[in-house]
PDB file of N, CA and C in Angstrom:
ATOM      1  N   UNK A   1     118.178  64.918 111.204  1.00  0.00           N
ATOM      2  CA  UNK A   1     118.028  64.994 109.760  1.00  0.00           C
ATOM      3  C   UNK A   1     117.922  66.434 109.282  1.00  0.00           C
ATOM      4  N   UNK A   2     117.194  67.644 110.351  1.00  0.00           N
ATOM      5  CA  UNK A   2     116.678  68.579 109.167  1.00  0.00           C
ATOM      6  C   UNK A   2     118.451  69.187 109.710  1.00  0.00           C
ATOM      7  N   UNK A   3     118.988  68.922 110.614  1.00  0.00           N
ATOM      8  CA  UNK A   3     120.262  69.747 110.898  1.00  0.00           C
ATOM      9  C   UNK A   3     121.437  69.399 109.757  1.00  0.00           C
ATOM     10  N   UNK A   4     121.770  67.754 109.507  1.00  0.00           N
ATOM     11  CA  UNK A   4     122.824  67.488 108.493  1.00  0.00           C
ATOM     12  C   UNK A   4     122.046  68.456 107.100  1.00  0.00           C
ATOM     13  N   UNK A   5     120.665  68.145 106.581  1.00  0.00           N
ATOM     14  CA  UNK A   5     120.577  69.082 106.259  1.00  0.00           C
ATOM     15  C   UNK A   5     120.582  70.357 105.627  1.00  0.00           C
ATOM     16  N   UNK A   6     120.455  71.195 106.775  1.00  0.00           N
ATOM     17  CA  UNK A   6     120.790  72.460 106.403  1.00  0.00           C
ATOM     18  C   UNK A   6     122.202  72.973 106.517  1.00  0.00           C
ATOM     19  N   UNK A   7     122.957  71.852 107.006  1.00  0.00           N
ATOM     20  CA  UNK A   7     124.623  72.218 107.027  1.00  0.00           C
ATOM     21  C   UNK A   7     124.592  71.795 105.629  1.00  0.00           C
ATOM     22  N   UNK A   8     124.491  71.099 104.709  1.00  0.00           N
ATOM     23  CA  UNK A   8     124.359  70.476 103.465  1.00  0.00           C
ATOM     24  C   UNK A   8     124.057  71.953 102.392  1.00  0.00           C
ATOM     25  N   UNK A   9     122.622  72.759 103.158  1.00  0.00           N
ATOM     26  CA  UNK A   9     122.680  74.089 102.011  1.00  0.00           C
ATOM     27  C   UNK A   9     123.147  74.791 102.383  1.00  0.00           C
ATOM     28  N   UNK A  10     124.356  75.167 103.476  1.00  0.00           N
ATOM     29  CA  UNK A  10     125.012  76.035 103.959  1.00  0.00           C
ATOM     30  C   UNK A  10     126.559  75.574 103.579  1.00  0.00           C
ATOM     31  N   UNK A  11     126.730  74.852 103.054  1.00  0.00           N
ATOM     32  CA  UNK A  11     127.817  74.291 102.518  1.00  0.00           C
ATOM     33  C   UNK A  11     127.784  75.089 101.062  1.00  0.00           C
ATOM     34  N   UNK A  12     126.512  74.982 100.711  1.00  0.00           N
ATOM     35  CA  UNK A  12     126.502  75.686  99.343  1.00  0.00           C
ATOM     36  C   UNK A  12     126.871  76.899  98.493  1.00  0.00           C
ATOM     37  N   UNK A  13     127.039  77.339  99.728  1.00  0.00           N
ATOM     38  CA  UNK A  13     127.515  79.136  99.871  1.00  0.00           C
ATOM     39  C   UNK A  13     128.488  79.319  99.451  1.00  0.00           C
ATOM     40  N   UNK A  14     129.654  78.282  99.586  1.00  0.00           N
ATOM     41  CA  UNK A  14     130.869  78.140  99.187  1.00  0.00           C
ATOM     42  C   UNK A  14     131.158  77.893  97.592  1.00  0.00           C
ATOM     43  N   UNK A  15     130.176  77.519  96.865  1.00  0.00           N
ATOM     44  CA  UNK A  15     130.259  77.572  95.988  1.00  0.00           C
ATOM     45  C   UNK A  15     129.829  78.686  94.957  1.00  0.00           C
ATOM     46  N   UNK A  16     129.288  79.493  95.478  1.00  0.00           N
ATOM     47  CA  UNK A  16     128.320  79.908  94.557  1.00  0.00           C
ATOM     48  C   UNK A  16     129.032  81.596  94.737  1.00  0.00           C
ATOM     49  N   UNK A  17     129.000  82.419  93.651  1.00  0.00           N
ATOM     50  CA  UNK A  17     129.203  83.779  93.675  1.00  0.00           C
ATOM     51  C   UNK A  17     128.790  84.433  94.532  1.00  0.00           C
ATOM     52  N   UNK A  18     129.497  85.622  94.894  1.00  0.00           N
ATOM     53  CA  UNK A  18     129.095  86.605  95.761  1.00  0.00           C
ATOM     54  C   UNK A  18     128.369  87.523  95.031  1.00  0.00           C
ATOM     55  N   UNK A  19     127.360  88.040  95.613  1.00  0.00           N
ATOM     56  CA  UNK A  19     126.336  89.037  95.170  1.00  0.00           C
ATOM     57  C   UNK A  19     126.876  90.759  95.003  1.00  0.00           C
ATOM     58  N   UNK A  20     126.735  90.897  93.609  1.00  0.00           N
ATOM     59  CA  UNK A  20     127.748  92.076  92.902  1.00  0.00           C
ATOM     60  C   UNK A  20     126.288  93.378  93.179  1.00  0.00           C
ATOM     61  N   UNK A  21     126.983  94.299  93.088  1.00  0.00           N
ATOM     62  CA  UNK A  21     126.107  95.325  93.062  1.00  0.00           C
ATOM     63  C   UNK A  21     126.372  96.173  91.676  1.00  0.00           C
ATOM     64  N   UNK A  22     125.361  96.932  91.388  1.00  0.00           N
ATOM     65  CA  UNK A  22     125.740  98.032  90.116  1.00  0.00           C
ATOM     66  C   UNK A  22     124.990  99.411  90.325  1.00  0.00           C
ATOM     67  N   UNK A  23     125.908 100.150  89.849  1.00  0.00           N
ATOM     68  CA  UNK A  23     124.800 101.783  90.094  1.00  0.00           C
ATOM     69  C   UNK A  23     126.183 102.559  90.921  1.00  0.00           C
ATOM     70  N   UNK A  24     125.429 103.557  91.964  1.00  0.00           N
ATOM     71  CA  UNK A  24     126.483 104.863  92.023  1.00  0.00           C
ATOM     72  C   UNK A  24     126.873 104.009  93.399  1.00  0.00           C
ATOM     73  N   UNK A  25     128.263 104.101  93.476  1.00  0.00           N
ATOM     74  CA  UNK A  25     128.758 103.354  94.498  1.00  0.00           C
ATOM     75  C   UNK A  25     129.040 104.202  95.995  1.00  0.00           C
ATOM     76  N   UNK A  26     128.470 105.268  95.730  1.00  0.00           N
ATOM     77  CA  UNK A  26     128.363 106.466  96.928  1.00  0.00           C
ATOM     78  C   UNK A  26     126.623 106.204  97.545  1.00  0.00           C
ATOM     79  N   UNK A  27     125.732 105.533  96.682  1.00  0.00           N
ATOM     80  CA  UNK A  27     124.241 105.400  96.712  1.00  0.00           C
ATOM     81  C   UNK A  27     123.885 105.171  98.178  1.00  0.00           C
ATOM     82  N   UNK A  28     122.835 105.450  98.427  1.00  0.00           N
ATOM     83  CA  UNK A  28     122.348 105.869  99.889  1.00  0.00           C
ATOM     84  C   UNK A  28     121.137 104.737  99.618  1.00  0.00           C
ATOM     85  N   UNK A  29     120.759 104.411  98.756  1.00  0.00           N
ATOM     86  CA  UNK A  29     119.426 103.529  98.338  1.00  0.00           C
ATOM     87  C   UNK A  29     119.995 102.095  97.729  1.00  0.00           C
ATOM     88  N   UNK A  30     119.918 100.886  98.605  1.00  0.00           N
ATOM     89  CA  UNK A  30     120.345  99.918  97.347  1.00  0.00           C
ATOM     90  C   UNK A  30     118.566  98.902  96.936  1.00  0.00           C
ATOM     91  N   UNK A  31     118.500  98.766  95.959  1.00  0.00           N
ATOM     92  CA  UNK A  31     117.380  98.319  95.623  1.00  0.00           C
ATOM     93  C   UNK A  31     117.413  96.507  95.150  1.00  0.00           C
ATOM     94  N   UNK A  32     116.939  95.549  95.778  1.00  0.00           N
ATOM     95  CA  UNK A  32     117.115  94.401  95.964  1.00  0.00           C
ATOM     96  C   UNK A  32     116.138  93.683  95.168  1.00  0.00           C
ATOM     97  N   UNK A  33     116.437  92.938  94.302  1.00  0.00           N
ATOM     98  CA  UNK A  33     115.289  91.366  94.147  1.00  0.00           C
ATOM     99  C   UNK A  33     116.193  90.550  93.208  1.00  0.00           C
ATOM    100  N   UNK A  34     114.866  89.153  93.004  1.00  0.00           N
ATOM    101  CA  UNK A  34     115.975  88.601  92.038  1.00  0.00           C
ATOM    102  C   UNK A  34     114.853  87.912  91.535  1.00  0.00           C
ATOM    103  N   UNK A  35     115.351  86.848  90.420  1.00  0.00           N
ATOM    104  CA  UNK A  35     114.457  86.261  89.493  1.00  0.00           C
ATOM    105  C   UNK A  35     113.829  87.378  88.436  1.00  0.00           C
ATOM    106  N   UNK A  36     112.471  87.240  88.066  1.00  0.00           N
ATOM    107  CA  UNK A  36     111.977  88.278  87.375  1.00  0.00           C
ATOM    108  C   UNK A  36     111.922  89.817  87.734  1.00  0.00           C
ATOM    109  N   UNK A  37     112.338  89.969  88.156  1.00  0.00           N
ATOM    110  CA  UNK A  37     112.337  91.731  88.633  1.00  0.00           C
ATOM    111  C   UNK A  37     113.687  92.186  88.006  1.00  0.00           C
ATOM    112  N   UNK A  38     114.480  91.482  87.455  1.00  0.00           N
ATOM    113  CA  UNK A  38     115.713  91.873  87.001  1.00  0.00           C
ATOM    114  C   UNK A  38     115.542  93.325  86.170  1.00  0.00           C
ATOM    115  N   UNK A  39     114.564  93.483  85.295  1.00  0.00           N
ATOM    116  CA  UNK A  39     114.337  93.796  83.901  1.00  0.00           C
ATOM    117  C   UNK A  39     113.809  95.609  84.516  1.00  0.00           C
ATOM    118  N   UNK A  40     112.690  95.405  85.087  1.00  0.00           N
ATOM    119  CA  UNK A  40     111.866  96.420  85.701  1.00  0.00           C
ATOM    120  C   UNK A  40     113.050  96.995  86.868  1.00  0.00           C
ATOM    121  N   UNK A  41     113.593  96.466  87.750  1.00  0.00           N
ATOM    122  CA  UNK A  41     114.042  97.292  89.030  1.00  0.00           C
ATOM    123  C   UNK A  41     115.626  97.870  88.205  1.00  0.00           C
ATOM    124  N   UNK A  42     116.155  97.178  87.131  1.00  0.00           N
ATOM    125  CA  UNK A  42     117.193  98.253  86.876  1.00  0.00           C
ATOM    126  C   UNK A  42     116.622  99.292  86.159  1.00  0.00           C
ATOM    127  N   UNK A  43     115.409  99.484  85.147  1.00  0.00           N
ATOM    128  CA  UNK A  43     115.207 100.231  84.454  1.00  0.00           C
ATOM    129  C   UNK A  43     114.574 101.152  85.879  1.00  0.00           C
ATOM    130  N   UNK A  44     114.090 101.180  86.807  1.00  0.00           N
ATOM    131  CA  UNK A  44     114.344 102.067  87.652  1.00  0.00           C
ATOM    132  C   UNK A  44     114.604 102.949  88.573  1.00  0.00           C
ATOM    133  N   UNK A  45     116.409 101.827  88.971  1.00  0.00           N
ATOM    134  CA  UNK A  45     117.761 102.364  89.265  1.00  0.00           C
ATOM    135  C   UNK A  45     118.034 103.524  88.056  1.00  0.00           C
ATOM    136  N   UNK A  46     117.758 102.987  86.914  1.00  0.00           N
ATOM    137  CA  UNK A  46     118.189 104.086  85.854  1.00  0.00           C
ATOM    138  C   UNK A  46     117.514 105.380  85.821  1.00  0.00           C
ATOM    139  N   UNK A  47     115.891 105.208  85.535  1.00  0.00           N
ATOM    140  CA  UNK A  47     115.314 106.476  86.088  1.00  0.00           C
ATOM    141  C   UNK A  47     115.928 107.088  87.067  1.00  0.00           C
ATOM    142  N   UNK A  48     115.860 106.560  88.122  1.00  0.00           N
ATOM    143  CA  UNK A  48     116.482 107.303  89.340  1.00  0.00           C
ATOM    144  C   UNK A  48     117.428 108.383  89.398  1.00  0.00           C
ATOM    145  N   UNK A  49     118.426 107.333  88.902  1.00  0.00           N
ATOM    146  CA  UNK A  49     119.710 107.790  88.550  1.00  0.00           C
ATOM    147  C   UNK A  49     119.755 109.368  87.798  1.00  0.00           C
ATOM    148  N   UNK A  50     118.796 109.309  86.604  1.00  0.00           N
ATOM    149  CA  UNK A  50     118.652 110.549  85.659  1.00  0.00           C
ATOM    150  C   UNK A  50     117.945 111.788  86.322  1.00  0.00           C
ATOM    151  N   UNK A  51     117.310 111.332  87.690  1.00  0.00           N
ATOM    152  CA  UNK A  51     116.452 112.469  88.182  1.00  0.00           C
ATOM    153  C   UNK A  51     117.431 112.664  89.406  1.00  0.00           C
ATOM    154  N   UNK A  52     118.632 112.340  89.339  1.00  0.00           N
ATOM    155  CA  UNK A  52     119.389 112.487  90.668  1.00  0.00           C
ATOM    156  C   UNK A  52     119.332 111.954  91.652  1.00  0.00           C
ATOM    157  N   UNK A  53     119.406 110.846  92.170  1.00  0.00           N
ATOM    158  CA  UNK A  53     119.101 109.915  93.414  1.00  0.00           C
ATOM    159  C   UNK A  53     120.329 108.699  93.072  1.00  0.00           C
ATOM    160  N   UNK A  54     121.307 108.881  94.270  1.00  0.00           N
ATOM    161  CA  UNK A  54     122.178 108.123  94.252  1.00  0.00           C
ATOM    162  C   UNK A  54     121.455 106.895  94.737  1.00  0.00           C
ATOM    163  N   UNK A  55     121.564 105.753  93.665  1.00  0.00           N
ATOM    164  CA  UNK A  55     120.644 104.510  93.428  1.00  0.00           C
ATOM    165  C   UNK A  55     121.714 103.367  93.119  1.00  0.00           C
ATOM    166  N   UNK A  56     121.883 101.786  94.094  1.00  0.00           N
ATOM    167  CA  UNK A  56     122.695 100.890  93.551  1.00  0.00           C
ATOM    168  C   UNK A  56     121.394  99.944  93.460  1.00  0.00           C
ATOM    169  N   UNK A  57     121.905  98.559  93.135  1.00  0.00           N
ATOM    170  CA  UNK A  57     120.929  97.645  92.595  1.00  0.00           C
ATOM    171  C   UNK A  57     121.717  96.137  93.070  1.00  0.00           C
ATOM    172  N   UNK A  58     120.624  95.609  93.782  1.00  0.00           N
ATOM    173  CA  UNK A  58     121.767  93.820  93.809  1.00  0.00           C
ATOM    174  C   UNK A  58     120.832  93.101  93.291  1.00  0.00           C
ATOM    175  N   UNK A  59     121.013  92.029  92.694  1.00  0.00           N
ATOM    176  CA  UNK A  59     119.869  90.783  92.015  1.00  0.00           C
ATOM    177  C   UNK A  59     120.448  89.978  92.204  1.00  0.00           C
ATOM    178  N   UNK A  60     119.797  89.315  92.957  1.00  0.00           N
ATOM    179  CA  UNK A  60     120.012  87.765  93.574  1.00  0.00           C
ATOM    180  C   UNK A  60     120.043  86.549  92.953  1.00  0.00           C
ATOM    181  N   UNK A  61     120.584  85.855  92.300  1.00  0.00           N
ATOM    182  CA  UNK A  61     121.099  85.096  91.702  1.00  0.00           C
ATOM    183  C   UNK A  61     120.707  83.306  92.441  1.00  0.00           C
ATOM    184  N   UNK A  62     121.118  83.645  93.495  1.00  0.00           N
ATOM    185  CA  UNK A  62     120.719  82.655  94.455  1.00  0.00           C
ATOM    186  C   UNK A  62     120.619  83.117  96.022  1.00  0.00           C
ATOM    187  N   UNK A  63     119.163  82.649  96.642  1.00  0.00           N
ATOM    188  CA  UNK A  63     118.268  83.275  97.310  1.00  0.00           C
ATOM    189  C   UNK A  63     118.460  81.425  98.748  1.00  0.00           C
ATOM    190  N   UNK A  64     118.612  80.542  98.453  1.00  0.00           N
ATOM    191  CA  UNK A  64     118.648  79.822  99.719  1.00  0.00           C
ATOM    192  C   UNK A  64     119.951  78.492  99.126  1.00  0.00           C
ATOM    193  N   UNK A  65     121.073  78.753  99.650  1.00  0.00           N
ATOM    194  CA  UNK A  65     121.563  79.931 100.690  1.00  0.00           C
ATOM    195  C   UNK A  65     122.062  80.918  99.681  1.00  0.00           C
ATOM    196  N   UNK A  66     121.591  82.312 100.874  1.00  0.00           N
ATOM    197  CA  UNK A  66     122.209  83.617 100.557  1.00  0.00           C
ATOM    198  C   UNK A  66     123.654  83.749 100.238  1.00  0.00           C
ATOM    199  N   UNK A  67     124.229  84.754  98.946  1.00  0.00           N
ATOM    200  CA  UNK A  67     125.452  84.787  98.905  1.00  0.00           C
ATOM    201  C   UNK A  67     126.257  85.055 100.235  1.00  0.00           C
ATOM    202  N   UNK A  68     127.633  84.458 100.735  1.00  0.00           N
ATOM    203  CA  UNK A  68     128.213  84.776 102.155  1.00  0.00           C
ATOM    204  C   UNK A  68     128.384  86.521 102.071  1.00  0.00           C
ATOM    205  N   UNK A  69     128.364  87.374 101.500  1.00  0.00           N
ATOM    206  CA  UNK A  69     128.555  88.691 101.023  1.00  0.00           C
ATOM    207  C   UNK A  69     127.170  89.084 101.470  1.00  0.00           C
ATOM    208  N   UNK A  70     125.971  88.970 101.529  1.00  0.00           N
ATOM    209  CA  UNK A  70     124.905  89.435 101.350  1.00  0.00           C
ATOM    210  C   UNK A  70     124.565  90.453 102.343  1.00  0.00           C
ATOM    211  N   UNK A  71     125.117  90.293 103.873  1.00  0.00           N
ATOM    212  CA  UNK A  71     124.714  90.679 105.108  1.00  0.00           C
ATOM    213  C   UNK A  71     126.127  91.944 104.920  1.00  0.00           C
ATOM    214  N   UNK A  72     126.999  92.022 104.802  1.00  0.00           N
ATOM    215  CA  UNK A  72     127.886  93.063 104.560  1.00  0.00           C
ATOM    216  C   UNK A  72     127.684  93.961 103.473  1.00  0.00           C
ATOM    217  N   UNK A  73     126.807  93.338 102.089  1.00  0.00           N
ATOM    218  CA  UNK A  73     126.450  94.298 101.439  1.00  0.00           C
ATOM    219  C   UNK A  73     125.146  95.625 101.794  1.00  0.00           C
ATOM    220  N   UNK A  74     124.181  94.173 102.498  1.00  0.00           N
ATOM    221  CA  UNK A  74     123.191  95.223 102.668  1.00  0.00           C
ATOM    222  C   UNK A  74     123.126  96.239 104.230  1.00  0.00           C
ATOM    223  N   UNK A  75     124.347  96.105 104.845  1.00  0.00           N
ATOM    224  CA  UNK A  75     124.702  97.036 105.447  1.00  0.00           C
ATOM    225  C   UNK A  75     125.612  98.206 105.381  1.00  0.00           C
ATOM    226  N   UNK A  76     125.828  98.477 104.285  1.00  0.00           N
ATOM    227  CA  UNK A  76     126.225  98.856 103.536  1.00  0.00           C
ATOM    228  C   UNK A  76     125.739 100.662 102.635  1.00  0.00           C
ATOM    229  N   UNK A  77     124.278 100.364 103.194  1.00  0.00           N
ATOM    230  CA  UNK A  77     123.529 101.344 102.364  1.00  0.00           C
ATOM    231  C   UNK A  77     122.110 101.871 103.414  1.00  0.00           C
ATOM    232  N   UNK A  78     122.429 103.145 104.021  1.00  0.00           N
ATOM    233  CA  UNK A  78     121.472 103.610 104.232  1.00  0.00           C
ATOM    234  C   UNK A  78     119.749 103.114 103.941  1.00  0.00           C
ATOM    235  N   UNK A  79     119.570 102.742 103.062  1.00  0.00           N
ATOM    236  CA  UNK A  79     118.396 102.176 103.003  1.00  0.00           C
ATOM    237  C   UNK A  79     118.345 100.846 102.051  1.00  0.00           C
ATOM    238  N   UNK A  80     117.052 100.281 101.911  1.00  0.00           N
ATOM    239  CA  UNK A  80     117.241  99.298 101.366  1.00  0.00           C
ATOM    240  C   UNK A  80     115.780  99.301 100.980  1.00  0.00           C
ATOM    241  N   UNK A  81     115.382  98.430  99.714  1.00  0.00           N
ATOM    242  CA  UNK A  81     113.958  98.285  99.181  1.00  0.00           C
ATOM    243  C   UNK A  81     114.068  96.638  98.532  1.00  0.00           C
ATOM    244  N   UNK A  82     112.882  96.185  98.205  1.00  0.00           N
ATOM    245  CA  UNK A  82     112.641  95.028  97.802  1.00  0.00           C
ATOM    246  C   UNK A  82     111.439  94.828  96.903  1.00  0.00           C
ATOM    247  N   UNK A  83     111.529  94.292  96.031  1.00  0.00           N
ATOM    248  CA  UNK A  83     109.951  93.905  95.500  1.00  0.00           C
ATOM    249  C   UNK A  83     109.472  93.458  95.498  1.00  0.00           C
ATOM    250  N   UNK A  84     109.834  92.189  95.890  1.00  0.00           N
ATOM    251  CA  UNK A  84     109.307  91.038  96.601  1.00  0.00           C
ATOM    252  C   UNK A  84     108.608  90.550  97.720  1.00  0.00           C
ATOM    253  N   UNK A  85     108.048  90.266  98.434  1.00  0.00           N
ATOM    254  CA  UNK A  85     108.132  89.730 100.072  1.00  0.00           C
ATOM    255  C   UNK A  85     108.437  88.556  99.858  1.00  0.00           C
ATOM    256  N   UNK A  86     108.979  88.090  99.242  1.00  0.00           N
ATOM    257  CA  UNK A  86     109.929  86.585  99.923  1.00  0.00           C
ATOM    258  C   UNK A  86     111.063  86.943 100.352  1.00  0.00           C
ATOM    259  N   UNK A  87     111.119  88.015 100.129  1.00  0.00           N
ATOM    260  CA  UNK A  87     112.797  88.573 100.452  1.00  0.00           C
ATOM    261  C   UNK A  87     112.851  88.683 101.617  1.00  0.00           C
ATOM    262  N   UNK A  88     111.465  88.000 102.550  1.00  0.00           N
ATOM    263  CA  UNK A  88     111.930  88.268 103.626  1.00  0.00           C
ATOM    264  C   UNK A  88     113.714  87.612 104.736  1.00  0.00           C
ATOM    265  N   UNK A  89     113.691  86.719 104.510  1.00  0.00           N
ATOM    266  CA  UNK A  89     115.201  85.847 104.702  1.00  0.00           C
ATOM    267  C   UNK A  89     116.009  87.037 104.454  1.00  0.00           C
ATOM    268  N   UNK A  90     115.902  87.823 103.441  1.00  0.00           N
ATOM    269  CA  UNK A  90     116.991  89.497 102.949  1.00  0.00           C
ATOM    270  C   UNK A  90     116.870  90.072 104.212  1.00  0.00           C
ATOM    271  N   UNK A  91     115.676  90.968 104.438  1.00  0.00           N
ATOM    272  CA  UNK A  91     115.306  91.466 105.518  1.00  0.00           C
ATOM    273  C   UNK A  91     115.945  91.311 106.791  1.00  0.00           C
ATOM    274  N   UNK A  92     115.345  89.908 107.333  1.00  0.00           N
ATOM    275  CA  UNK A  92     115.927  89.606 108.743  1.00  0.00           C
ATOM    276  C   UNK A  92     117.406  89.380 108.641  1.00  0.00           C
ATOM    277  N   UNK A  93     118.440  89.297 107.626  1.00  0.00           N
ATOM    278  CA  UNK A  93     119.911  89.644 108.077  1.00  0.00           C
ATOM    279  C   UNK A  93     120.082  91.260 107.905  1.00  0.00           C
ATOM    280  N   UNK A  94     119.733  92.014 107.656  1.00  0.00           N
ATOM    281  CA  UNK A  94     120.149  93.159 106.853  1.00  0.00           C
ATOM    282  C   UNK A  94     119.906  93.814 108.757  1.00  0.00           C
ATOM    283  N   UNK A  95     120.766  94.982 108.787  1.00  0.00           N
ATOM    284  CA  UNK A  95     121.172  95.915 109.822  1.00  0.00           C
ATOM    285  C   UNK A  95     120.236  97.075 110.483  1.00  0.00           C
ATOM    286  N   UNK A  96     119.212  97.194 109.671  1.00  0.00           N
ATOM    287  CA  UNK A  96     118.005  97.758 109.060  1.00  0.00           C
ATOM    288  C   UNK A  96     116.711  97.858 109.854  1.00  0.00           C
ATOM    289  N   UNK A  97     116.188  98.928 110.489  1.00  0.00           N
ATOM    290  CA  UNK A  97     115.013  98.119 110.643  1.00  0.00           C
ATOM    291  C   UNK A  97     113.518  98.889 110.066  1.00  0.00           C
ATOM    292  N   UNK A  98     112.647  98.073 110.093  1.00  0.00           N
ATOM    293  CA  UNK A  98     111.573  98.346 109.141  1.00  0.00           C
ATOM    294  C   UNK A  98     110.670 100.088 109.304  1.00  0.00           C
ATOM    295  N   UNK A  99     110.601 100.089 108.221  1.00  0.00           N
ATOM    296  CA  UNK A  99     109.673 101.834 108.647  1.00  0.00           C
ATOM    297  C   UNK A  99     108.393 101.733 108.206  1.00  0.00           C
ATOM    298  N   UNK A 100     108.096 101.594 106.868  1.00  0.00           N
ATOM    299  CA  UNK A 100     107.281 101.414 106.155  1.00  0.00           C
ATOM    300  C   UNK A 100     107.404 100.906 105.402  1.00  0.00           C
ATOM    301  N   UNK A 101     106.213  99.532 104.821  1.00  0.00           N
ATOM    302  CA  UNK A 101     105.652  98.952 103.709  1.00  0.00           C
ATOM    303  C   UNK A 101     104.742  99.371 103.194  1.00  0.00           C
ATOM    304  N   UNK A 102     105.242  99.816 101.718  1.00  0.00           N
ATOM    305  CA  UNK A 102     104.018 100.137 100.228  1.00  0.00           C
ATOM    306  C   UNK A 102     104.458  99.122  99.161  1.00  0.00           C
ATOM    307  N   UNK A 103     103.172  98.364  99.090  1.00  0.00           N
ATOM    308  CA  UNK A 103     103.171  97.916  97.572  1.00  0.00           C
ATOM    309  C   UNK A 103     102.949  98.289  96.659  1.00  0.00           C
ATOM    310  N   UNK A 104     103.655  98.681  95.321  1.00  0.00           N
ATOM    311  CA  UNK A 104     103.269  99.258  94.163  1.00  0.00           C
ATOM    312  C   UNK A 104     103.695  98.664  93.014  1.00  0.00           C
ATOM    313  N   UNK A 105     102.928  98.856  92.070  1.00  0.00           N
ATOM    314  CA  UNK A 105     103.477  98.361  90.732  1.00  0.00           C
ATOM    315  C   UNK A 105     104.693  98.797  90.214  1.00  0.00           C
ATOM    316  N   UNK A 106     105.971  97.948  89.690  1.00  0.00           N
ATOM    317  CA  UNK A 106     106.585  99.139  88.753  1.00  0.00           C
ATOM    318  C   UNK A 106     106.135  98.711  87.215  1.00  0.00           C
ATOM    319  N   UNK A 107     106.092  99.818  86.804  1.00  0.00           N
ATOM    320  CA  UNK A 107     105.639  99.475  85.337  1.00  0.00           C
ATOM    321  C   UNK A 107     106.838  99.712  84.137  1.00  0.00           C
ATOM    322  N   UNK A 108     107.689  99.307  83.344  1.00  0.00           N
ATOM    323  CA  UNK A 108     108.566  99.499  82.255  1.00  0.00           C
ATOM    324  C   UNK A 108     108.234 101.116  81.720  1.00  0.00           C
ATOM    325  N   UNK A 109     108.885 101.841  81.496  1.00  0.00           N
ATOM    326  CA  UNK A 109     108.836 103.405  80.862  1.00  0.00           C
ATOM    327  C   UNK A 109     107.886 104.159  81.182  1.00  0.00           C
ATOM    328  N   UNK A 110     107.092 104.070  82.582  1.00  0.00           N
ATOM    329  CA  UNK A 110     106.254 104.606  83.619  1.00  0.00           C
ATOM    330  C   UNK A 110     107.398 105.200  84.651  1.00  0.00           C
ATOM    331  N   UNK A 111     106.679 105.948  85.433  1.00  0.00           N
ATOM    332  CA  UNK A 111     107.512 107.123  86.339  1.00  0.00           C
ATOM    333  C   UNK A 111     107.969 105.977  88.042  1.00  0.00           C
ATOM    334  N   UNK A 112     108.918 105.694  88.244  1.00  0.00           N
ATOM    335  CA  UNK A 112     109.241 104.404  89.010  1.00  0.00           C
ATOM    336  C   UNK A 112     108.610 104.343  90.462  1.00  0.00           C
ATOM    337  N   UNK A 113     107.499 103.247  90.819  1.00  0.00           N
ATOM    338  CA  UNK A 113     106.662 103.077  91.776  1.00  0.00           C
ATOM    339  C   UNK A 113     107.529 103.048  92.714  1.00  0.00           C
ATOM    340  N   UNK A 114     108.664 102.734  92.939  1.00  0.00           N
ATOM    341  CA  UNK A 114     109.694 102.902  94.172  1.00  0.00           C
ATOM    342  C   UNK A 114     110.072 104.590  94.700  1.00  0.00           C
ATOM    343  N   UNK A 115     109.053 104.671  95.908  1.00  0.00           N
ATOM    344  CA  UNK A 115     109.548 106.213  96.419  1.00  0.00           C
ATOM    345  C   UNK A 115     110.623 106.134  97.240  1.00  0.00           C
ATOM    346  N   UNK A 116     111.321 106.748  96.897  1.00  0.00           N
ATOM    347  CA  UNK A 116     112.970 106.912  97.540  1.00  0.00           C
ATOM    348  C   UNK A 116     112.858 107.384  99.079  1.00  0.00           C
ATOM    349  N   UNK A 117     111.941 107.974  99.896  1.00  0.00           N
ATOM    350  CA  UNK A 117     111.649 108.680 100.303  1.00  0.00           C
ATOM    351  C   UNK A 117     110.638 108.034 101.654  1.00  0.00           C
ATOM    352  N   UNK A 118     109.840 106.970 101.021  1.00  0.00           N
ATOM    353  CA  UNK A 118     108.815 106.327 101.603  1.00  0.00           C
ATOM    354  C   UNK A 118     109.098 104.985 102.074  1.00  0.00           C
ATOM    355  N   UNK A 119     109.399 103.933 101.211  1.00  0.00           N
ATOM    356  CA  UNK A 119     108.899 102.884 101.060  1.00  0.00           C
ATOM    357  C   UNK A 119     110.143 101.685 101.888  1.00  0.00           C
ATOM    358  N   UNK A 120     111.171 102.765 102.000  1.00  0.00           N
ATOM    359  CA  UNK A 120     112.348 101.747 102.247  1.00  0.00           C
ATOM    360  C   UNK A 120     112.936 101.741 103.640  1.00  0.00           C
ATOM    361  N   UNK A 121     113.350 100.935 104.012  1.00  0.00           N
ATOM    362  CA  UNK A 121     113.900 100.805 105.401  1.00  0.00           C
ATOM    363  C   UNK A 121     115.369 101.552 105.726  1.00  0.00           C
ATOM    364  N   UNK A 122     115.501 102.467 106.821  1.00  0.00           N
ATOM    365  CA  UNK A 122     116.693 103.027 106.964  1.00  0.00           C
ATOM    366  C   UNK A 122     116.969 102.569 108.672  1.00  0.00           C
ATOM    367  N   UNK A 123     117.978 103.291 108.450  1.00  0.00           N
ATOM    368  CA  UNK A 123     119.081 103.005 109.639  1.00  0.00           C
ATOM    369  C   UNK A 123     118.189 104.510 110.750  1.00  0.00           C
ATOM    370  N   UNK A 124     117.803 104.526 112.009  1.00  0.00           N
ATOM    371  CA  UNK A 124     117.944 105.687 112.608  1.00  0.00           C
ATOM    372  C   UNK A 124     118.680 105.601 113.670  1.00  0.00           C
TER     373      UNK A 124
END
C-alpha cells in the first residue's frame, strides 16, 4: 500500500511545473522557500542584488513531489539557503553539503538576515 502509493505522488511530478528561478543568472547564491516566504526572501534577493551579490531565488510552488527540475537546479549554484527547515526533502537532493546553520529573522525593509557569507551550504 504505502509503495502504490507513493508511485501515485510521484506520478504527480508529471504534471505539475518545473521550478523557475529569478535574479542574476551568473548568481553564486540561490535562495530557496516556498509558501509564505515568497514576499520577504525576494525583497532580499533584491537588497542583495543592490549591494552587489550575485543572488537567484526559487519558490516552490509544490514541495511533495518536488518539481522533476529541482535536483539540477539546485546544483546548479555554488551555494544554497533556505528559510525554512522543512525544506529539509530540498536539502537531502541538492549536491551540497551542510556547513553551517543560523536562524534569523528576515524582516521587510530591514538590512537582510541572510549572510551570504555564513549561513549557506557550499560545494568544497
Amino acid at each position: 500500500m504505502v509503495t502504490t502509493r507513493q508511485a501515485k505522488i510521484d506520478k504527480i511530478a508529471d504534471y505539475i511545473p518545473e521550478l523557475e528561478v529569478i535574479g542574476d543568472e551568473d548568481a553564486d547564491l540561490l535562495i530557496v522557500g516556498w509558501g509564505g516566504t515568497y514576499g520577504h526572501l525576494y525583497e532580499t534577493m533584491e537588497t542583495m542584488q543592490e549591494n552587489g551579490k550575485k543572488v537567484a531565488f526559487a519558490h516552490f510552488k509544490f514541495i511533495n513531489p518536488l518539481p522533476k527540475n529541482t535536483a539540477e537546479i539546485l546544483k546548479k549554484y555554488k551555494k544554497d539557503c533556505s528559510s525554512r527547515t522543512e525544506l529539509g526533502t530540498i536539502r537531502r537532493i541538492s549536491a551540497h553539503e551542510s556547513t553551517r546553520t543560523e536562524y534569523q529573522p528576515v524582516q521587510p525593509g530591514k538590512r537582510p538576515a541572510v549572510r551570504y557569507e555564513r549561513t549557506c551550504r557550499s560545494i568544497h
